[in-house]
Protein backbone atom coordinates (compact mmCIF):
# COMPACT_ATOMS: atom_id res chain seq x y z
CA UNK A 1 111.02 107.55 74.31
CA UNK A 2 112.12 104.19 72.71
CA UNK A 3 108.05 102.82 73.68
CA UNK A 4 107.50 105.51 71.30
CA UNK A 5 109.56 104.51 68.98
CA UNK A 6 108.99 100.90 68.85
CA UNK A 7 105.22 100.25 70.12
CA UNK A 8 105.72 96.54 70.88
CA UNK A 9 108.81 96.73 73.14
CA UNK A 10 106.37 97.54 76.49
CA UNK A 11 104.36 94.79 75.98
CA UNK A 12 105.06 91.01 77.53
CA UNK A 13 103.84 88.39 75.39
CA UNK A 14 101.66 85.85 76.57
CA UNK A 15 104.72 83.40 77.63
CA UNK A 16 106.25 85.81 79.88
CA UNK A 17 103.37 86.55 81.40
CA UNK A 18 102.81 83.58 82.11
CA UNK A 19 106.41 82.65 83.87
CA UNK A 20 105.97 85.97 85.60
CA UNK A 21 102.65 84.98 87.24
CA UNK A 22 104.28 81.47 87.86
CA UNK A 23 107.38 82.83 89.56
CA UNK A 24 105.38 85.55 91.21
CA UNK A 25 102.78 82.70 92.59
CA UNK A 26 105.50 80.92 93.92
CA UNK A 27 107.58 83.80 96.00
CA UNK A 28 104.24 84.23 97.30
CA UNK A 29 104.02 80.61 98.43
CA UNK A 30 107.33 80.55 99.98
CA UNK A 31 106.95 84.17 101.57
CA UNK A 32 103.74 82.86 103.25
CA UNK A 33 105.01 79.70 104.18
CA UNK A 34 108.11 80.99 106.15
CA UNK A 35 105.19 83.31 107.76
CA UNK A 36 103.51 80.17 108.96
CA UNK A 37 105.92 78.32 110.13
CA UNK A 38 107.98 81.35 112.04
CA UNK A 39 104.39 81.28 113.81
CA UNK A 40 103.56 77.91 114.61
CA UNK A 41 107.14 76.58 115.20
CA UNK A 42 107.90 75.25 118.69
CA UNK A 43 109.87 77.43 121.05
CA UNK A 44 113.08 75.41 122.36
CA UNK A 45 113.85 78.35 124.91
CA UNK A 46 110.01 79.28 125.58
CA UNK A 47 110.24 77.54 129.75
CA UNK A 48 112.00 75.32 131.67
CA UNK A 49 111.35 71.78 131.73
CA UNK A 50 112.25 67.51 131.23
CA UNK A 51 115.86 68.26 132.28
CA UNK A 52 115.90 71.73 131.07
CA UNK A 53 116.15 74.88 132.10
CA UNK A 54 116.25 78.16 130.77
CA UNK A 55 116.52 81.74 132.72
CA UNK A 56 115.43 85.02 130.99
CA UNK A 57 117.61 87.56 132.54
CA UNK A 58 118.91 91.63 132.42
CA UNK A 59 121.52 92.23 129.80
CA UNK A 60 122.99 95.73 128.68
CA UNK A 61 121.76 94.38 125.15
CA UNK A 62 118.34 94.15 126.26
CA UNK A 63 117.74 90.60 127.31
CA UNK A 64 120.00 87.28 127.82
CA UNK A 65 119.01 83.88 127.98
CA UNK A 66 120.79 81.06 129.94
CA UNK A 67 119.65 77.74 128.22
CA UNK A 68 121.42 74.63 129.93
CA UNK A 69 119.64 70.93 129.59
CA UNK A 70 121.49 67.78 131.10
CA UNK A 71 124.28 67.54 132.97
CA UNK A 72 125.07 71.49 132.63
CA UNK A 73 121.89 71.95 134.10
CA UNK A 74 122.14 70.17 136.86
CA UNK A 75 125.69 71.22 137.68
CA UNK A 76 124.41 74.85 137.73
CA UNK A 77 120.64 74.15 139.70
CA UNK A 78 122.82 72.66 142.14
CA UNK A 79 125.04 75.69 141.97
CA UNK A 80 121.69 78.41 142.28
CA UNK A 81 120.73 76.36 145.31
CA UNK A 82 123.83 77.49 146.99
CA UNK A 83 124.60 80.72 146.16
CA UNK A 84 122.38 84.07 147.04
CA UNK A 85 122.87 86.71 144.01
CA UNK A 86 120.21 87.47 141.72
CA UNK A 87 121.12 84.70 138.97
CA UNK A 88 120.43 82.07 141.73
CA UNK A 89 117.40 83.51 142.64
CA UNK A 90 115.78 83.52 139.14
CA UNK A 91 117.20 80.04 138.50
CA UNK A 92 115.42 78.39 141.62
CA UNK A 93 112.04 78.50 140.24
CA UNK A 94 113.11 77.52 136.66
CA UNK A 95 115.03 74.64 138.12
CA UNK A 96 112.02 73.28 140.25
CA UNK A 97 110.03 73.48 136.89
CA UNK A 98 112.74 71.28 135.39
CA UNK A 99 112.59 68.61 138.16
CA UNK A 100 116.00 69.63 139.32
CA UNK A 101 115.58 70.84 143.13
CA UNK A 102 117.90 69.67 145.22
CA UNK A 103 116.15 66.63 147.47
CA UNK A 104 114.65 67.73 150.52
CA UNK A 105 115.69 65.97 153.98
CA UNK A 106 113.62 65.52 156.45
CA UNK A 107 113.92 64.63 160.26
């Protein structure tokens, strides 16, 4: 009703078109860059490796991931190549990709 009224109150005027393409342009820009970089960033947890190791395993939320690099990680490799339950046994291979299987001894 008040369009009616007052014809010139729908209308934007050439200024705040502008600063509406302008701000428009740039959520755009920042939309599509987040978009970019959530798909080309770099993994940290994507595999074990260089002193790191990370375990993908069963959780009643879905999925939980054990991430340990350093000295953690070599206290618990050490620790998987002892023990026999099922978080050892999915370690193993994930610390061997790390470089951190216990030494082998031979005769």
């Amino acid at each position: 009703m008040y369009a009616r009224t007052n014809p010139g109150a729908g209308r934007l005027t050439p200024r705040r078109r502008r600063i509406l393409a302008i701000v428009g342009a740039g959520v755009i820009l920042i939309l599509g860059g987040l978009g970019v970089w959530g798909a080309l960033a770099p993994d940290t947890y994507a595999g074990s490796g260089h002193g790191c190791v990370n375990v993908t395993l069963a959780s009643s939320t879905g999925g939980a991931t054990l991430h340990y690099c350093g000295s953690a990680a070599r206290s618990f490799c050490r620790a998987a190549f002892q023990a026999r339950d099922q978080i050892s046994l999915r370690a193993r291979p994930q610390c061997v990709l790390a470089g951190l299987a216990p030494a082998a001894t031979g005769p």
